[in-house]
N, C-alpha and C. Protein backbone atom coordinates (compact mmCIF):
# COMPACT_ATOMS: atom_id res chain seq x y z
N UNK A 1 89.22 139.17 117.05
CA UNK A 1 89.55 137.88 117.63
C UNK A 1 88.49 137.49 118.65
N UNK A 2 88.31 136.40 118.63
CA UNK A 2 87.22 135.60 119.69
C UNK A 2 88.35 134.94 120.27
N UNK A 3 87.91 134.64 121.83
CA UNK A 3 88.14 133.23 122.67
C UNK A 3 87.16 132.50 122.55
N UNK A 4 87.51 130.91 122.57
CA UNK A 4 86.87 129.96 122.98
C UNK A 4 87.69 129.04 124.01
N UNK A 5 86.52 128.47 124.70
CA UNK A 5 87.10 127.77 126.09
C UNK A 5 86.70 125.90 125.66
N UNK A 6 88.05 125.59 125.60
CA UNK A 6 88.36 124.05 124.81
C UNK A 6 88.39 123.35 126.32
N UNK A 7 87.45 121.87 126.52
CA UNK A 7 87.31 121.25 128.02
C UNK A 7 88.51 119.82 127.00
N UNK A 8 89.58 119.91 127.20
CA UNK A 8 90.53 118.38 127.04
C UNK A 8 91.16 118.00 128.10
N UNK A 9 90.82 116.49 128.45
CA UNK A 9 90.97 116.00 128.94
C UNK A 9 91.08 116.11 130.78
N UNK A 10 89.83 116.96 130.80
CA UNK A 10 89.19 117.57 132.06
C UNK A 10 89.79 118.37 132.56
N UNK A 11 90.49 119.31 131.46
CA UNK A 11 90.60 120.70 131.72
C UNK A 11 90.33 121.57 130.83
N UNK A 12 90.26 122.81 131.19
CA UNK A 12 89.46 123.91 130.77
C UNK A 12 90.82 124.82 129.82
N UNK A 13 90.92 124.86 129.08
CA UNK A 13 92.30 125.54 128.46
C UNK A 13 91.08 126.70 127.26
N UNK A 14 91.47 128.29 127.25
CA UNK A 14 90.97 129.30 126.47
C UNK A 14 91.85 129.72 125.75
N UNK A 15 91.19 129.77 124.10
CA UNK A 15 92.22 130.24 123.22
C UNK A 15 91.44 130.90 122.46
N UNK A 16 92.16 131.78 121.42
CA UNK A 16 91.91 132.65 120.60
C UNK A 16 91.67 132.28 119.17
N UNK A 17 90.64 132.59 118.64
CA UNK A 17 90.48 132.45 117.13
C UNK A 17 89.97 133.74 116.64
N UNK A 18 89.82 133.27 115.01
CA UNK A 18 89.56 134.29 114.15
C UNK A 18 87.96 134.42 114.73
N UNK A 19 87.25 135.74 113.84
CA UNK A 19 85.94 135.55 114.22
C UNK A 19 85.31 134.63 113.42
N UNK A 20 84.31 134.05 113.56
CA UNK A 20 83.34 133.12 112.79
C UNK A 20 84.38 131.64 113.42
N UNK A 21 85.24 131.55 113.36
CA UNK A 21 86.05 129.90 113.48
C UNK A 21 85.72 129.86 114.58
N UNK A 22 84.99 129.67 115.67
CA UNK A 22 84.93 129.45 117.00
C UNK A 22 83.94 128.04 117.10
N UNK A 23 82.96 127.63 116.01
CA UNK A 23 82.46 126.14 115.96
C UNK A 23 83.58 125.40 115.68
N UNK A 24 84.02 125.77 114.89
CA UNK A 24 85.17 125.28 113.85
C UNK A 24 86.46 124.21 115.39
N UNK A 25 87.41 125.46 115.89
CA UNK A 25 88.22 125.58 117.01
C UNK A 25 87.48 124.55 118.20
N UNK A 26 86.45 124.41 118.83
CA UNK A 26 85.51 123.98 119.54
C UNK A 26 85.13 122.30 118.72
N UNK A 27 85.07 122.25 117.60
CA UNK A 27 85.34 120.89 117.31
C UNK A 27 86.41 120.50 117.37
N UNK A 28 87.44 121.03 116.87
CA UNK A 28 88.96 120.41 116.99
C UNK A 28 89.14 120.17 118.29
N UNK A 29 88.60 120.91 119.77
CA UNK A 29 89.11 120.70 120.87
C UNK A 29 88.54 119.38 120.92
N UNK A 30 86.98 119.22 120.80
CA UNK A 30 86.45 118.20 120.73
C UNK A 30 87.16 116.76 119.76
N UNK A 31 87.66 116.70 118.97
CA UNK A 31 88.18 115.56 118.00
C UNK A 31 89.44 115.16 119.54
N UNK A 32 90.44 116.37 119.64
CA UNK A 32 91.26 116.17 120.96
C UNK A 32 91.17 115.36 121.92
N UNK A 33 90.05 115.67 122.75
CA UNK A 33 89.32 115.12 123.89
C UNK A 33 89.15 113.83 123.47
N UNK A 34 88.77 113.40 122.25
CA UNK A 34 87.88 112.18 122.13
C UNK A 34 89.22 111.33 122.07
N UNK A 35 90.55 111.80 121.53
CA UNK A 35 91.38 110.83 121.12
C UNK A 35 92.00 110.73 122.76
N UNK A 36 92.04 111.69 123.53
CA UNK A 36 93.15 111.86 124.76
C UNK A 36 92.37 110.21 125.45
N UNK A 37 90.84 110.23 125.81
CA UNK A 37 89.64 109.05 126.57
C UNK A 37 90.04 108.36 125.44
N UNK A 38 90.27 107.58 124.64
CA UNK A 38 90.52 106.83 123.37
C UNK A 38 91.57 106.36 124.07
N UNK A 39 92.84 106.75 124.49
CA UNK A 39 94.18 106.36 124.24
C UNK A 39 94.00 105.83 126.09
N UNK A 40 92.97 105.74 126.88
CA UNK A 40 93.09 105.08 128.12
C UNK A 40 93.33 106.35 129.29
N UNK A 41 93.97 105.56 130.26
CA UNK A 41 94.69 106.21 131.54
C UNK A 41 96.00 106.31 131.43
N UNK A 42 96.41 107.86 131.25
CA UNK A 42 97.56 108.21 131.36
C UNK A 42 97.96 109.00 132.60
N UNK A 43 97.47 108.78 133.43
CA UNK A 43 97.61 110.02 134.82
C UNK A 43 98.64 109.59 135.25
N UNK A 44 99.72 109.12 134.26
CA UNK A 44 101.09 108.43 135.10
C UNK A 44 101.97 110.14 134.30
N UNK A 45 101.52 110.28 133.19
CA UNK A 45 101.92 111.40 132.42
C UNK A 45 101.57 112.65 132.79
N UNK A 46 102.69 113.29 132.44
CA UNK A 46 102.49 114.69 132.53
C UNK A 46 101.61 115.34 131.13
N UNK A 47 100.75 116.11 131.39
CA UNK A 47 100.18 117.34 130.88
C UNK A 47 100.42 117.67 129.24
N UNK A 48 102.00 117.56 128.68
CA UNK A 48 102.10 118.03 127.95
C UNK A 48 102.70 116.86 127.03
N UNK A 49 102.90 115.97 127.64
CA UNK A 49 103.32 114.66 127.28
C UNK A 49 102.10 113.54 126.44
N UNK A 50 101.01 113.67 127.69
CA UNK A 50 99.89 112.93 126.85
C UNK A 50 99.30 114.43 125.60
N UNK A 51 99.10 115.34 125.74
CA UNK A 51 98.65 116.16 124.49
C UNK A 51 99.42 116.52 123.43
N UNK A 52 100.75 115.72 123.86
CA UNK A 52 101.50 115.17 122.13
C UNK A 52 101.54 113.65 121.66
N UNK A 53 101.32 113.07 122.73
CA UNK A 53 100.86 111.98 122.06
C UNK A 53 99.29 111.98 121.30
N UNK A 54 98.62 112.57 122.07
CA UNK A 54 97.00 112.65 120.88
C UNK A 54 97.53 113.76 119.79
N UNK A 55 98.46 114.49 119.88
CA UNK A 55 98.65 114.93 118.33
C UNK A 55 99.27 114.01 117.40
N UNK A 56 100.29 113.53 117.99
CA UNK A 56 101.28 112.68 117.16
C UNK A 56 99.52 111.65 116.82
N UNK A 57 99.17 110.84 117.22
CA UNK A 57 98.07 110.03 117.48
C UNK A 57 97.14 110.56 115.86
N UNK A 58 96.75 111.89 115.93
CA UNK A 58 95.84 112.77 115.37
C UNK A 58 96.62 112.64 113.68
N UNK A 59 98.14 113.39 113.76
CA UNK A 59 98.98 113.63 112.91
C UNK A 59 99.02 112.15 112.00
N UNK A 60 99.55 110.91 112.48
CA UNK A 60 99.04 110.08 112.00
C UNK A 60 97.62 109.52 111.06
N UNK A 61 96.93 109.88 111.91
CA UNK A 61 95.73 109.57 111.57
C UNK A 61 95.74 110.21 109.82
N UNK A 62 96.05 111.72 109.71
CA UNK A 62 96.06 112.32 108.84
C UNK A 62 96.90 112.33 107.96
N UNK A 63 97.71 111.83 108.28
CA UNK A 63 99.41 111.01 107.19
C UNK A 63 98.55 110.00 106.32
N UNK A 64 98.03 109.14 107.05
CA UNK A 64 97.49 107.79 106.70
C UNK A 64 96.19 108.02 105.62
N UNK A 65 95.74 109.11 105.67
CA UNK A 65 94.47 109.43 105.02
C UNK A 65 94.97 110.36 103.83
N UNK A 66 96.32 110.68 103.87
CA UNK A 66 96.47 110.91 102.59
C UNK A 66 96.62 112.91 102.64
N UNK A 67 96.31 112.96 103.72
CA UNK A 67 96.09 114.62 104.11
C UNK A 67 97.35 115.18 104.35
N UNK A 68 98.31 114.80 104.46
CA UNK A 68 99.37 115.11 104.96
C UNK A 68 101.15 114.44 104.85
N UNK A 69 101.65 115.08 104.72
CA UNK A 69 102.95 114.31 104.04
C UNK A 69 103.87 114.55 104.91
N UNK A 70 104.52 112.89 105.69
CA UNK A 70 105.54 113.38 106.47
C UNK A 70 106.93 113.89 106.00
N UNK A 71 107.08 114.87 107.21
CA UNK A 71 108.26 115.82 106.86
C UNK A 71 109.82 115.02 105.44
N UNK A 72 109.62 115.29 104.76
CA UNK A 72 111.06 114.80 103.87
C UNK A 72 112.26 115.76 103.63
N UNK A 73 113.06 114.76 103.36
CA UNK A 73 114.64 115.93 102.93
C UNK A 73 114.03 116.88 101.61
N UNK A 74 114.45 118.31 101.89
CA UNK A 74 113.41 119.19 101.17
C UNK A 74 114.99 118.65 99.85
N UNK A 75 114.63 118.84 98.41
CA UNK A 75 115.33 118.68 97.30
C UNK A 75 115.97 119.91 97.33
N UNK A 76 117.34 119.95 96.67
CA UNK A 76 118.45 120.37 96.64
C UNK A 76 117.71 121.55 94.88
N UNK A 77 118.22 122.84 94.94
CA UNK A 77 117.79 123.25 93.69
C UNK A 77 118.08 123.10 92.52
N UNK A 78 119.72 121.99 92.67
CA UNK A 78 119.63 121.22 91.01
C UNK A 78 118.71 120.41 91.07
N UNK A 79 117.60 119.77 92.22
CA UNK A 79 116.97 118.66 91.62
C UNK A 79 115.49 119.50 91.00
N UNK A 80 114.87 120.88 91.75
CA UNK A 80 114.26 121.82 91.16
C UNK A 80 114.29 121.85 90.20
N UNK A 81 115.18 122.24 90.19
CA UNK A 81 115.57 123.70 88.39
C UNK A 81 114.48 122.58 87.08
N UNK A 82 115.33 121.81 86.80
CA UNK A 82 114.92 121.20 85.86
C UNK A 82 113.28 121.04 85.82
N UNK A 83 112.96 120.63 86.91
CA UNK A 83 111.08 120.38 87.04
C UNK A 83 110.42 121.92 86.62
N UNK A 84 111.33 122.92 87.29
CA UNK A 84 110.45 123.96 87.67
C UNK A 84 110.81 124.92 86.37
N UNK A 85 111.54 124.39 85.52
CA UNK A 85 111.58 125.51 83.82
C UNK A 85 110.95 124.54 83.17
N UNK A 86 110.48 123.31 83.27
CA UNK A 86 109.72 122.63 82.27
C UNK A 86 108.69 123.15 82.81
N UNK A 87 108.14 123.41 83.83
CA UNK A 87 106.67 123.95 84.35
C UNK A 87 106.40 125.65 83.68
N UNK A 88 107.46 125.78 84.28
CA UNK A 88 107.75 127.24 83.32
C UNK A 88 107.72 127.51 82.24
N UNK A 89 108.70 126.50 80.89
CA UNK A 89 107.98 126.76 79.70
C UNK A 89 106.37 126.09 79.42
N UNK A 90 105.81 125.59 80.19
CA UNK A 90 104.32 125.06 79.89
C UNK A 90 103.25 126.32 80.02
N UNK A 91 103.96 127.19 81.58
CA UNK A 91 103.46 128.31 81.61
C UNK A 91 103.20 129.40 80.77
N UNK A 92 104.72 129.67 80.02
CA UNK A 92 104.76 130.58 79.54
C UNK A 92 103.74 130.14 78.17
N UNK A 93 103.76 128.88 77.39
CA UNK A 93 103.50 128.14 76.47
C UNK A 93 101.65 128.82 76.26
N UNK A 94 101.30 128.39 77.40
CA UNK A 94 99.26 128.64 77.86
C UNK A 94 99.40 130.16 77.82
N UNK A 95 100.50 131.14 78.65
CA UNK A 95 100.22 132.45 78.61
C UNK A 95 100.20 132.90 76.81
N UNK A 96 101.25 132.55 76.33
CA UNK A 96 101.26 132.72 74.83
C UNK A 96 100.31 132.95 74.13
N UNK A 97 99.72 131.77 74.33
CA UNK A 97 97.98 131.21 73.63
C UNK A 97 96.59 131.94 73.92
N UNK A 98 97.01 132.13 75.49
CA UNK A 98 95.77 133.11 75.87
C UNK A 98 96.25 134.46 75.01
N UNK A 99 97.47 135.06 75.06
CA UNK A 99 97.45 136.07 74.61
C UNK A 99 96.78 136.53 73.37
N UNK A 100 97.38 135.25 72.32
CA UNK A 100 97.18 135.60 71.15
C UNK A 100 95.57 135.47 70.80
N UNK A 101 94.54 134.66 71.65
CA UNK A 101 93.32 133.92 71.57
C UNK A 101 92.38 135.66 71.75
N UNK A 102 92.96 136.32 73.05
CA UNK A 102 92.52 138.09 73.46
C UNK A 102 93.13 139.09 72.35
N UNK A 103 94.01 138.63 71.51
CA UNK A 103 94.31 139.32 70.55
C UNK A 103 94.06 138.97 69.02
N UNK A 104 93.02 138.04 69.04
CA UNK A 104 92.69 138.02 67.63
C UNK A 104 91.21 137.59 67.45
């Protein structure tokens, strides 16, 4: 594990990453920062208040781009079943084929 030391919104906050992700972590603080100065003067807010609004802010951003799907009612497993044995016999259908394709 590495630390890196993230400067948002003129403070100094250190966190932990994998090794090698530390450019990686260090831009994300950076994308952070840029949205927290983006969204104005919040020094009426507390701390943890404005750094969910630049997520929510961020989270958006990434809904909208197609990256991300907001949370839905997860489906019930009668509405499954049916999707997931037609996927299943398609599966089994290709395993079949490969088999017989390595066996002849």
């Amino acid at each position: 594990m590495s630390n890196v030391t993230l400067s948002i919104g003129g403070r100094s906050y250190t966190v932990a990453c994998a090794e090698g992700e530390e450019r990686h972590v260090l831009g994300l603080g950076t994308l952070i920062d840029k949205k927290l100065a983006a969204m104005g003067d919040m020094s009426g807010q507390a701390e943890t208040r404005t750094l969910l609004f630049a997520a929510l802010l961020l989270a958006d951003e990434l809904h909208e781009a197609g990256g991300a799907k907001a949370a839905e009612p997860e489906a019930t497993p009668a509405q499954i079943a049916p999707a997931m044995a037609l996927r299943l016999d398609d599966l089994a259908t290709t395993l079949e084929n490969l088999a017989s394709s390595l066996e002849g």
